[in-house]
N, C-alpha and C. Protein backbone atom coordinates (compact mmCIF):
# COMPACT_ATOMS: atom_id res chain seq x y z
N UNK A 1 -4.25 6.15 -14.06
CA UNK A 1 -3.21 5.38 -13.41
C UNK A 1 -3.85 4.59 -12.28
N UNK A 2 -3.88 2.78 -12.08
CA UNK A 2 -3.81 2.26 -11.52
C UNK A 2 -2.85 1.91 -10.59
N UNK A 3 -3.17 1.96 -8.96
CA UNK A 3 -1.92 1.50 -7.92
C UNK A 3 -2.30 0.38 -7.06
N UNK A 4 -1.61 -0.41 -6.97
CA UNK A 4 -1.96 -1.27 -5.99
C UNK A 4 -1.09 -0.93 -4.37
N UNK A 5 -1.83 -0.52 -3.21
CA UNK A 5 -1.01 -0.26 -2.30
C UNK A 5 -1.14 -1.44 -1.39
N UNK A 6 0.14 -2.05 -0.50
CA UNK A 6 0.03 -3.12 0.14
C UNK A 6 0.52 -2.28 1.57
N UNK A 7 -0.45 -3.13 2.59
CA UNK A 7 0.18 -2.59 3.91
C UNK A 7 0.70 -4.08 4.12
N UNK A 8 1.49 -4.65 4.71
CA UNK A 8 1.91 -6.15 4.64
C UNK A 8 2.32 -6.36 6.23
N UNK A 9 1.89 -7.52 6.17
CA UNK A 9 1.62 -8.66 6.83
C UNK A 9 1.82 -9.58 7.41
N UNK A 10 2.03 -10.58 8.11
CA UNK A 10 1.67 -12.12 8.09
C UNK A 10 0.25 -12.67 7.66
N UNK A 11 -0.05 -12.35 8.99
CA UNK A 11 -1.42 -12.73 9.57
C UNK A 11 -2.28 -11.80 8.38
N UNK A 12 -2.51 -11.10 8.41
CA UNK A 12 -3.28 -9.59 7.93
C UNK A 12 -2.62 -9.22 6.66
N UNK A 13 -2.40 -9.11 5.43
CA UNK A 13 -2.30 -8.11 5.11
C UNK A 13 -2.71 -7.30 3.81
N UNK A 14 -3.06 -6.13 4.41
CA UNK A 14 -4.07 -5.06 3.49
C UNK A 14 -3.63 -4.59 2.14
N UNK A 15 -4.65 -4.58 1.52
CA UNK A 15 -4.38 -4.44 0.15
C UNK A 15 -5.38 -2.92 -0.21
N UNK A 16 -5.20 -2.07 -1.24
CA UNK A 16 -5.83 -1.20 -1.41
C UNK A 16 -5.76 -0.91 -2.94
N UNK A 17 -6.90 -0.42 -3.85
CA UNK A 17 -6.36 -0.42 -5.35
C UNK A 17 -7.05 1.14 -5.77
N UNK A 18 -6.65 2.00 -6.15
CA UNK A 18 -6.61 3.17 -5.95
C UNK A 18 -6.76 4.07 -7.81
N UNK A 19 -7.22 4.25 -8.21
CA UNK A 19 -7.04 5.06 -9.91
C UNK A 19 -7.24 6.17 -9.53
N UNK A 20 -5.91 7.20 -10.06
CA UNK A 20 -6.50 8.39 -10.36
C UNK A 20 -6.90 8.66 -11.50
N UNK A 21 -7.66 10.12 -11.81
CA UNK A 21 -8.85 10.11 -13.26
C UNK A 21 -8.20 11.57 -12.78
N UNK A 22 -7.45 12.68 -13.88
CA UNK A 22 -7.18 13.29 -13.80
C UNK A 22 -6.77 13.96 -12.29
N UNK A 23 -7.81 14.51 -11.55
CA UNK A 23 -7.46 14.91 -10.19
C UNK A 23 -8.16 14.43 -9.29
N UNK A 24 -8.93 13.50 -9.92
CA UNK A 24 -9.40 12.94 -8.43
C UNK A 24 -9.44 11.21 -8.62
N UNK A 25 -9.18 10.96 -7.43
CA UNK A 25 -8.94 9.25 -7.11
C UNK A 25 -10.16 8.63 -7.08
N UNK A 26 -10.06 7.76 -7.32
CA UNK A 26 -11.56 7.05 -7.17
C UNK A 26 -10.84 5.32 -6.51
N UNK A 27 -11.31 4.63 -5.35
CA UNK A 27 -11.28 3.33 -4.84
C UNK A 27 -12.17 2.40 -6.10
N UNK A 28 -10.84 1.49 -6.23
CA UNK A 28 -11.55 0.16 -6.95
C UNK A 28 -11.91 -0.76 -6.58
N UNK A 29 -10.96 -1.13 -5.32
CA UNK A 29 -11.61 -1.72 -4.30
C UNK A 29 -10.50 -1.92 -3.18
N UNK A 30 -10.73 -2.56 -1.61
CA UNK A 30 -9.61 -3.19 -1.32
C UNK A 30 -10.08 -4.17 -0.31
N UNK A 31 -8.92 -4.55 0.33
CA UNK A 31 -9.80 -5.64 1.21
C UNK A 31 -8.25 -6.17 2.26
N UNK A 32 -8.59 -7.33 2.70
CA UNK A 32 -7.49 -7.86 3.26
C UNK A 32 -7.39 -9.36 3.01
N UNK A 33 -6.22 -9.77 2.80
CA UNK A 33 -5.80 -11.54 3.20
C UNK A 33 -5.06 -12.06 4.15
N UNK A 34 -6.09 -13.07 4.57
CA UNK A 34 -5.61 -13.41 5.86
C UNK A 34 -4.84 -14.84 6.06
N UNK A 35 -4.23 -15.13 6.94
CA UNK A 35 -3.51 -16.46 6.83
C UNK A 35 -3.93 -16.94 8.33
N UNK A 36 -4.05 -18.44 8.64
CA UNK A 36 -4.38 -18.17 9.75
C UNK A 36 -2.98 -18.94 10.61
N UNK A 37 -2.60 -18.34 11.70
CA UNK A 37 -1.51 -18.79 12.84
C UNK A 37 -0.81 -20.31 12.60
N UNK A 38 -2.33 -20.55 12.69
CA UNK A 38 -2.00 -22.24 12.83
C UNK A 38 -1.42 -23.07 12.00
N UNK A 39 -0.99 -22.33 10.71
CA UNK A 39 -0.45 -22.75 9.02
C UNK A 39 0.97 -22.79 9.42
N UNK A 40 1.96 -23.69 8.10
CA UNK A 40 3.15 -23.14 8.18
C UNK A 40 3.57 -22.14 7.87
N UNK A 41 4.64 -21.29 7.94
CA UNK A 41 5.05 -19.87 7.72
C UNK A 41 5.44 -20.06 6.09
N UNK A 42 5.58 -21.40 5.56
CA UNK A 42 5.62 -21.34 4.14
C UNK A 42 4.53 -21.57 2.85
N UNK A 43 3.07 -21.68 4.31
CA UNK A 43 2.06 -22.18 3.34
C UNK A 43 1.65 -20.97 3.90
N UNK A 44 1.83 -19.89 4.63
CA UNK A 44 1.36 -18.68 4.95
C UNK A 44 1.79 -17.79 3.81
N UNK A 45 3.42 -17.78 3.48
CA UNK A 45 3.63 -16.69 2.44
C UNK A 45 3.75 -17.41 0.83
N UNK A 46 2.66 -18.38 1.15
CA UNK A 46 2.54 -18.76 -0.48
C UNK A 46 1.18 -18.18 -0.99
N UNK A 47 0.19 -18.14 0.36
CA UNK A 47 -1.03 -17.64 0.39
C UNK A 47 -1.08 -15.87 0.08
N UNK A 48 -0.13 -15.49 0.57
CA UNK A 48 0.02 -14.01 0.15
C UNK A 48 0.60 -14.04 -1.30
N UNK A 49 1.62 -14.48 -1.71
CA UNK A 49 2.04 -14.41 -3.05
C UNK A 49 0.98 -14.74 -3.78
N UNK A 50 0.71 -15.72 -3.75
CA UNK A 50 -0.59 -16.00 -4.79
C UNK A 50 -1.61 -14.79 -4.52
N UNK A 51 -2.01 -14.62 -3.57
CA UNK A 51 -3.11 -13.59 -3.60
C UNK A 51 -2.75 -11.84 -4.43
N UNK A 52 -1.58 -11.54 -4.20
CA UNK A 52 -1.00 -9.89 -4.61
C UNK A 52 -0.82 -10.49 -5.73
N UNK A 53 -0.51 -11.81 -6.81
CA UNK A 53 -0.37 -12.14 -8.38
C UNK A 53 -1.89 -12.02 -8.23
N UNK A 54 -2.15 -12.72 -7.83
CA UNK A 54 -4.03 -12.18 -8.20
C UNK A 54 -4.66 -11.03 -8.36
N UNK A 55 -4.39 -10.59 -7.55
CA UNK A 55 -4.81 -8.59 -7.41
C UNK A 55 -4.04 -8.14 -9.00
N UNK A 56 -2.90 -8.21 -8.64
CA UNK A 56 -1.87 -7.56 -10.04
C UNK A 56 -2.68 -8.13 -11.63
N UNK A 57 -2.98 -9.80 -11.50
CA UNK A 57 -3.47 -10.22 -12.89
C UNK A 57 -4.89 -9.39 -13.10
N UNK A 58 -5.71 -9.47 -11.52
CA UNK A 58 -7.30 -8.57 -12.03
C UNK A 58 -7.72 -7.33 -12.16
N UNK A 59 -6.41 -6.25 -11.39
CA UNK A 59 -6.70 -4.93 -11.61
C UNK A 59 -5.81 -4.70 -12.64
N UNK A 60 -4.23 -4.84 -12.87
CA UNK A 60 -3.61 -4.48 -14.19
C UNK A 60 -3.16 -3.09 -13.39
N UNK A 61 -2.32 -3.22 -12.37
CA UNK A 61 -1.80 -1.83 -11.86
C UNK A 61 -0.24 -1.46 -12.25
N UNK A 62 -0.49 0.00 -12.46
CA UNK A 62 0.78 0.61 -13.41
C UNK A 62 2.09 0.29 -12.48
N UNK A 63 1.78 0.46 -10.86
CA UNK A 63 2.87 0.25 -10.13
C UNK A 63 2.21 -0.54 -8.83
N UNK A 64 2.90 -0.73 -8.27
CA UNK A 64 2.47 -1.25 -6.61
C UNK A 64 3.17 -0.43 -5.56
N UNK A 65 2.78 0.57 -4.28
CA UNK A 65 3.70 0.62 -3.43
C UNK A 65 3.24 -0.06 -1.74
N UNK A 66 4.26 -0.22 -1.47
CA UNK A 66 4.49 -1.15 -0.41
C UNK A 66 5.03 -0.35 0.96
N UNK A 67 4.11 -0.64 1.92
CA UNK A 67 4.83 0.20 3.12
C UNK A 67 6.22 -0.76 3.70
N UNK A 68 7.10 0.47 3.66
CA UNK A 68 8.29 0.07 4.45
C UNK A 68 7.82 -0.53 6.13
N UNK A 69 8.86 -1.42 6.79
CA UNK A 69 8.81 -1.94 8.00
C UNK A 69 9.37 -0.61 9.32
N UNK A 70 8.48 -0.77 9.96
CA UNK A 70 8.82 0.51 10.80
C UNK A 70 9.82 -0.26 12.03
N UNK A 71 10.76 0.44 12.62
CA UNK A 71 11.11 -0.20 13.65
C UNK A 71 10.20 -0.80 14.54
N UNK A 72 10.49 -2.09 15.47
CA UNK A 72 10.02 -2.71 15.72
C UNK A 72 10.21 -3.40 17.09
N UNK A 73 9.89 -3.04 18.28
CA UNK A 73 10.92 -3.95 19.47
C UNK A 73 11.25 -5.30 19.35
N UNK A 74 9.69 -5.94 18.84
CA UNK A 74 9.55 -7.09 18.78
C UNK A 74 10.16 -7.99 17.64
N UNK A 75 11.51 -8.43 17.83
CA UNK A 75 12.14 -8.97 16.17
C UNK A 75 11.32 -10.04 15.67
N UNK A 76 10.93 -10.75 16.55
CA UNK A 76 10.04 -11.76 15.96
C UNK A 76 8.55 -11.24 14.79
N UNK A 77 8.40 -10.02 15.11
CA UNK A 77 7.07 -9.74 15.16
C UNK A 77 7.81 -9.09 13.38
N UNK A 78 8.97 -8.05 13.55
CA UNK A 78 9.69 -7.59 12.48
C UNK A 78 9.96 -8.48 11.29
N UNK A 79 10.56 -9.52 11.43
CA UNK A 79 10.77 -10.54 10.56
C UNK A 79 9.97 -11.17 9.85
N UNK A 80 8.59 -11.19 10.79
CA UNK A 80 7.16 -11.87 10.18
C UNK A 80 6.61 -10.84 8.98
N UNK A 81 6.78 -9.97 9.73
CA UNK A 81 6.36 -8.36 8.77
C UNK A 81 7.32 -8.72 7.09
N UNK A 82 8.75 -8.77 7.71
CA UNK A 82 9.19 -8.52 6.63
C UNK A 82 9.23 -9.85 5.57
N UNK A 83 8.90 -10.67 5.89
CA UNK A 83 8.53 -11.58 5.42
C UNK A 83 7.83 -11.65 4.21
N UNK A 84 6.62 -11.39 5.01
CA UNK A 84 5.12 -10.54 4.33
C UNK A 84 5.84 -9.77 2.92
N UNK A 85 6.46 -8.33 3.33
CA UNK A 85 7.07 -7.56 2.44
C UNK A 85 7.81 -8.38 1.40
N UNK A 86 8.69 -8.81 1.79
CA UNK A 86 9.08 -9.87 0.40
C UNK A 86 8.53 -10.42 -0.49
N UNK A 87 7.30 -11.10 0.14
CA UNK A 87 6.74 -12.20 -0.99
C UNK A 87 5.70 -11.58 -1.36
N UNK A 88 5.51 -10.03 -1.20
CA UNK A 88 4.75 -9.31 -1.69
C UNK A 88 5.39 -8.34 -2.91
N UNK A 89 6.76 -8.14 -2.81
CA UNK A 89 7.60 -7.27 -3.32
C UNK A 89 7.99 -8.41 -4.61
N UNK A 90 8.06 -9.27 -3.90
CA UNK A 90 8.63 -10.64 -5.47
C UNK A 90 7.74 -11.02 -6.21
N UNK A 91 6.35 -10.99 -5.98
CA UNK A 91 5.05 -11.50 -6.87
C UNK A 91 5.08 -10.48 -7.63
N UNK A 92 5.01 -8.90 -7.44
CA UNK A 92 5.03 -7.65 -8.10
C UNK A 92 6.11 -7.36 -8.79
N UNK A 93 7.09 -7.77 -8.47
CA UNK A 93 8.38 -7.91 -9.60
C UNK A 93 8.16 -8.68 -10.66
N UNK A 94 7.79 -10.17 -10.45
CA UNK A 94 7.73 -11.53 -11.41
C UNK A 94 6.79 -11.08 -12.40
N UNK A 95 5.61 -10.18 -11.98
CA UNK A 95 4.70 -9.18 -12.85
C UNK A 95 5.08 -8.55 -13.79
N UNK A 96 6.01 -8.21 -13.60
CA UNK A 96 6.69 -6.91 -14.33
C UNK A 96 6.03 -5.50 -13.98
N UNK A 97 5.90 -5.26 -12.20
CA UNK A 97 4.68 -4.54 -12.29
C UNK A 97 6.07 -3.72 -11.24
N UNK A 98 6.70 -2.24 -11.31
CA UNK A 98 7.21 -1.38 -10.69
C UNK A 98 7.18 -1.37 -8.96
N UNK A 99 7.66 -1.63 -8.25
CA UNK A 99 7.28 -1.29 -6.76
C UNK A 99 7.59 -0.18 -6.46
N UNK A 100 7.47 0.68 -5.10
CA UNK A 100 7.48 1.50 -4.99
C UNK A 100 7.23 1.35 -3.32
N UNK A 101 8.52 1.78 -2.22
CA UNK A 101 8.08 1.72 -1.20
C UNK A 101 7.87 3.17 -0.01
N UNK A 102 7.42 3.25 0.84
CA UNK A 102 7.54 4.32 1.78
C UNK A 102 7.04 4.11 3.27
N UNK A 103 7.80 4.49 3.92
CA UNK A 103 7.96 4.88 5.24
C UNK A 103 6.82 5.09 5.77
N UNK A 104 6.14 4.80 7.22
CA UNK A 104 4.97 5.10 7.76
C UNK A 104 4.70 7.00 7.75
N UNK A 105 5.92 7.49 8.37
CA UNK A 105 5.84 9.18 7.90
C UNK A 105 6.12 9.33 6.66
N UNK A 106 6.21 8.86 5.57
CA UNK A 106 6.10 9.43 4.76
C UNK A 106 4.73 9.56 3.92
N UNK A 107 3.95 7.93 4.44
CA UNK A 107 2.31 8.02 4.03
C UNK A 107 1.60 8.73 4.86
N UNK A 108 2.26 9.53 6.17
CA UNK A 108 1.30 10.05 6.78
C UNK A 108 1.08 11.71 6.36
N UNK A 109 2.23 11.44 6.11
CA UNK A 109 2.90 13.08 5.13
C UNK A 109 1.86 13.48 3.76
N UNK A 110 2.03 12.53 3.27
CA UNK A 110 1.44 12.81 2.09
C UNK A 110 -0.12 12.63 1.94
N UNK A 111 -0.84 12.02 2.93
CA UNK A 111 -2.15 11.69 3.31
C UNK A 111 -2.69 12.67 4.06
N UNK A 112 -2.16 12.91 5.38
CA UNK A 112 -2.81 13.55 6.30
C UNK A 112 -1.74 15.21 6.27
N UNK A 113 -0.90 15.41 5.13
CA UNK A 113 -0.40 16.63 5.79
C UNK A 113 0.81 16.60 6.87
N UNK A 114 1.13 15.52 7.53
CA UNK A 114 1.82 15.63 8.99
C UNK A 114 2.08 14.77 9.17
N UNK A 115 3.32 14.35 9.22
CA UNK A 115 4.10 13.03 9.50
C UNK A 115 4.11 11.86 10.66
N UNK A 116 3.08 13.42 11.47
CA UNK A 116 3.00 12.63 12.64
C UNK A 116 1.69 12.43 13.22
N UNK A 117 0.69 12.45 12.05
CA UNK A 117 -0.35 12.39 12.10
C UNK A 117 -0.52 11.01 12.98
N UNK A 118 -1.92 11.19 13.67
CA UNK A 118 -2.44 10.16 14.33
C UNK A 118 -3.34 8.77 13.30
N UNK A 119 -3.25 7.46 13.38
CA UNK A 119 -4.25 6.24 12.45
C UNK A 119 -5.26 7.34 12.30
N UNK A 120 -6.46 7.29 13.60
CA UNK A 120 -7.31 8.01 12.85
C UNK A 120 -7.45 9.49 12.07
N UNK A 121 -6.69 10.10 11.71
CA UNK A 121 -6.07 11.14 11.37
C UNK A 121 -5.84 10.92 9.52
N UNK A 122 -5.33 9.96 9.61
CA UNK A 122 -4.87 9.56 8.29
C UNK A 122 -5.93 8.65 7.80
N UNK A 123 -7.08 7.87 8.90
CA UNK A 123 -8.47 7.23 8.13
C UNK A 123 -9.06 8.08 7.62
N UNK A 124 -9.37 9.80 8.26
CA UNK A 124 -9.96 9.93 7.92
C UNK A 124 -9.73 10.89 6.63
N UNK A 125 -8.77 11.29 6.43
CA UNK A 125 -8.21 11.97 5.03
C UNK A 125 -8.65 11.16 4.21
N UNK A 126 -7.93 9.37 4.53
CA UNK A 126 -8.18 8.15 3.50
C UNK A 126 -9.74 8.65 2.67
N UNK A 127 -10.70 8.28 3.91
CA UNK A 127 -12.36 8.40 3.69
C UNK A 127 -12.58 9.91 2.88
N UNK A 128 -11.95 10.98 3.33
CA UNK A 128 -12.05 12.12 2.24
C UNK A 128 -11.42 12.38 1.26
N UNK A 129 -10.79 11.83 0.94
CA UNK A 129 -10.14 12.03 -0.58
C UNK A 129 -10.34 10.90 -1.22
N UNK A 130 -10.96 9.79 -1.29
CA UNK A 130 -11.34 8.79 -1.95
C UNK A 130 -13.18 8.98 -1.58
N UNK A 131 -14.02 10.00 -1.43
CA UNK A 131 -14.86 10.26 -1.22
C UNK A 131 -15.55 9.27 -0.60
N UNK A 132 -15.71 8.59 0.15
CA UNK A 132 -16.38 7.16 1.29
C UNK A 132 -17.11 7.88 1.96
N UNK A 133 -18.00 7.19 2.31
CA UNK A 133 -19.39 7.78 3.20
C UNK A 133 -18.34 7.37 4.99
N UNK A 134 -17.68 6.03 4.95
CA UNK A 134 -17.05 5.59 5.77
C UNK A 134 -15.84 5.38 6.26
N UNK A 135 -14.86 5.17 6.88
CA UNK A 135 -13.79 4.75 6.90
C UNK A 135 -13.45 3.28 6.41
N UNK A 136 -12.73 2.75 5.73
CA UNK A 136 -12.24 1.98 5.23
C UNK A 136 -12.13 1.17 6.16
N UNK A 137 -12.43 -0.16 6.23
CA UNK A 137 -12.38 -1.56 7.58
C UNK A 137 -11.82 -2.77 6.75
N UNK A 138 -11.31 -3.44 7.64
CA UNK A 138 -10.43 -3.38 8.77
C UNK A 138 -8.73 -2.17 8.45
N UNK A 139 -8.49 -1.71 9.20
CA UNK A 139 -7.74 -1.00 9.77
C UNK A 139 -6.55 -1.05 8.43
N UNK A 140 -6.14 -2.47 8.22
CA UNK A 140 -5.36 -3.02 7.49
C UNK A 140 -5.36 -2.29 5.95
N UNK A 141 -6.71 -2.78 5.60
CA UNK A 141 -7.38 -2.30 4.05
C UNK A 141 -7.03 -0.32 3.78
N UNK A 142 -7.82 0.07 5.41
CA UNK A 142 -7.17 1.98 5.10
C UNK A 142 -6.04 1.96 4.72
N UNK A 143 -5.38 1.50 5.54
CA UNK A 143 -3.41 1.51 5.67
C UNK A 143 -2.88 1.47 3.93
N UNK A 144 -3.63 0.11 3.71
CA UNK A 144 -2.89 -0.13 2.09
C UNK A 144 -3.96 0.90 1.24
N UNK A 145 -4.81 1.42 1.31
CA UNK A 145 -5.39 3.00 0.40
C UNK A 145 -4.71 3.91 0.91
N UNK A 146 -3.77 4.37 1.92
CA UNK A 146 -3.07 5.59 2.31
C UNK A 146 -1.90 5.30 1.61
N UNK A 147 -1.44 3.95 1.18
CA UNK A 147 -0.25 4.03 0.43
C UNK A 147 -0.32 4.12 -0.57
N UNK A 148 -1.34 3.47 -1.43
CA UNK A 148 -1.66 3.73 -2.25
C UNK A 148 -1.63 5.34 -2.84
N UNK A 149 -2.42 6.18 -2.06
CA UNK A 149 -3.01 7.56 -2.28
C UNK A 149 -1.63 8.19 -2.12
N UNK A 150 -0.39 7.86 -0.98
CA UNK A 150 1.10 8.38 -1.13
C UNK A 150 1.21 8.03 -2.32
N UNK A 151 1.28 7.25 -3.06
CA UNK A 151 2.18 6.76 -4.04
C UNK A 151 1.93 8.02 -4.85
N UNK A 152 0.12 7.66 -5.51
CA UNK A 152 0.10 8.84 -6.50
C UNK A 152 0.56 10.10 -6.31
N UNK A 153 0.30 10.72 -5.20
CA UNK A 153 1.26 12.09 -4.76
C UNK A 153 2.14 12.25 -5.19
N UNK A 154 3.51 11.16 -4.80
CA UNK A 154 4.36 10.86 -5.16
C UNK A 154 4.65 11.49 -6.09
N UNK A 155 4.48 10.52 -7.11
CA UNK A 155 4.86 10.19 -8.39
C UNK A 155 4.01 11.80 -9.16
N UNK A 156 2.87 12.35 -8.73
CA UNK A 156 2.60 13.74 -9.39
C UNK A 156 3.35 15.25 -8.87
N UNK A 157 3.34 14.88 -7.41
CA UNK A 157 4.78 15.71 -7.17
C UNK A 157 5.89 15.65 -8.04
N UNK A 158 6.84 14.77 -8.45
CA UNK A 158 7.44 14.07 -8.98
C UNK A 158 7.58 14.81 -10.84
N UNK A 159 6.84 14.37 -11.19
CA UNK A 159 5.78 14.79 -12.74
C UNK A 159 6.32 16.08 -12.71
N UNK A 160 5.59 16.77 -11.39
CA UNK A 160 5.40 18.26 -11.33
C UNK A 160 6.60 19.16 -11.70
N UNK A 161 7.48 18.05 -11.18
CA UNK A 161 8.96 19.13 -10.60
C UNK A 161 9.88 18.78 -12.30
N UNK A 162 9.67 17.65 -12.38
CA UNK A 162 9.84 17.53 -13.93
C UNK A 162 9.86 18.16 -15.13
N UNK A 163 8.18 18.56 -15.27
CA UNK A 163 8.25 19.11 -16.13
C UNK A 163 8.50 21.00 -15.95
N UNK A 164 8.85 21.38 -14.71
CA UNK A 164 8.73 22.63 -14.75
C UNK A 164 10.18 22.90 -14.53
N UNK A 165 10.82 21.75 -13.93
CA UNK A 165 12.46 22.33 -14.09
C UNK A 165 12.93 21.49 -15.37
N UNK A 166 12.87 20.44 -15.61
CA UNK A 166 12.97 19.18 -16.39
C UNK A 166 14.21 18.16 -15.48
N UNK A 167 14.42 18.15 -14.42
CA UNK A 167 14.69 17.62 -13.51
C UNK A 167 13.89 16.30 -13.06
N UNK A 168 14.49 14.93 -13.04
CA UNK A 168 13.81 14.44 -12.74
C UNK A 168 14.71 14.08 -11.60
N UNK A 169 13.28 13.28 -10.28
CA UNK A 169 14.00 13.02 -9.17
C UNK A 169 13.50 11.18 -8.74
């Protein structure tokens, strides 16, 4: 199973591509796309759409999940975010490719154990369970492999409870 995890964006945002191979994950790659300030906000989220159809046409991922927008003081700063999330959520639809979103505690949950785990806390689970000599850079790129790495949890938690009650959730 291929995932594409997005941490999203304006300016920044991180992408992560994640396979599990029975029980262990292996990184395919990830990276970040950037837009720069000085663009319009419509030649900014054309640059992201095109880029996550790109990712989706070259890895061929079973689902995508997408971090939810955390509250935010700054609405300006929220809107840009969610922005991001949209035209990241609509390229992966037009795919025919599943989304799948979650909550900052809920990737920290499923990554680090603890919802209230600290960034570096959850880099460095990232770096040990995708076996990395390093932490994942820029900051952005970890973020979208921790969602990624939630997702599969997810969805094998999920599996789990399935086939042993036949309950699905």
């Amino acid at each position: 199973m291929i995932i594409l995890g997005i941490d999203p964006g304006m300016a920044i945002l991180g992408y992560g591509v994640v396979e599990q191979i029975g029980n262990s994950l292996k990184v395919i790659d990830y990276g970040v796309v950037n837009t720069p300030s000085d663009m319009k906000t419509s030649q900014r989220l054309t640059v992201l759409f095109e880029a996550v159809g790109q990712l989706i046409e070259r890895y061929r991922p079973e689902a995508a999940a997408v971090e939810e927008l955390f509250f935010n003081k700054n609405a300006k700063t929220a809107l840009s975010i969610g922005h991001a999330r949209g035209v990241a959520i609509l390229a992966a639809a037009l795919k025919g490719i599943d989304v799948y979103e979650y909550t900052p505690l809920q990737v920290k949950q499923a990554v680090a154990g603890y919802g209230r785990a600290s960034k570096q806390q959850v880099q460095q689970m990232v770096r040990m369970l995708l076996n990395l000599r390093e932490i994942p850079r820029p900051d952005d790129a970890a973020d979208a492999l921790a969602v990624s790495i939630c997702h599969i949890h997810s969805i094998g938690y999920q599996r789990k409870i399935k086939d042993e009650t036949g309950i699905t959730i």
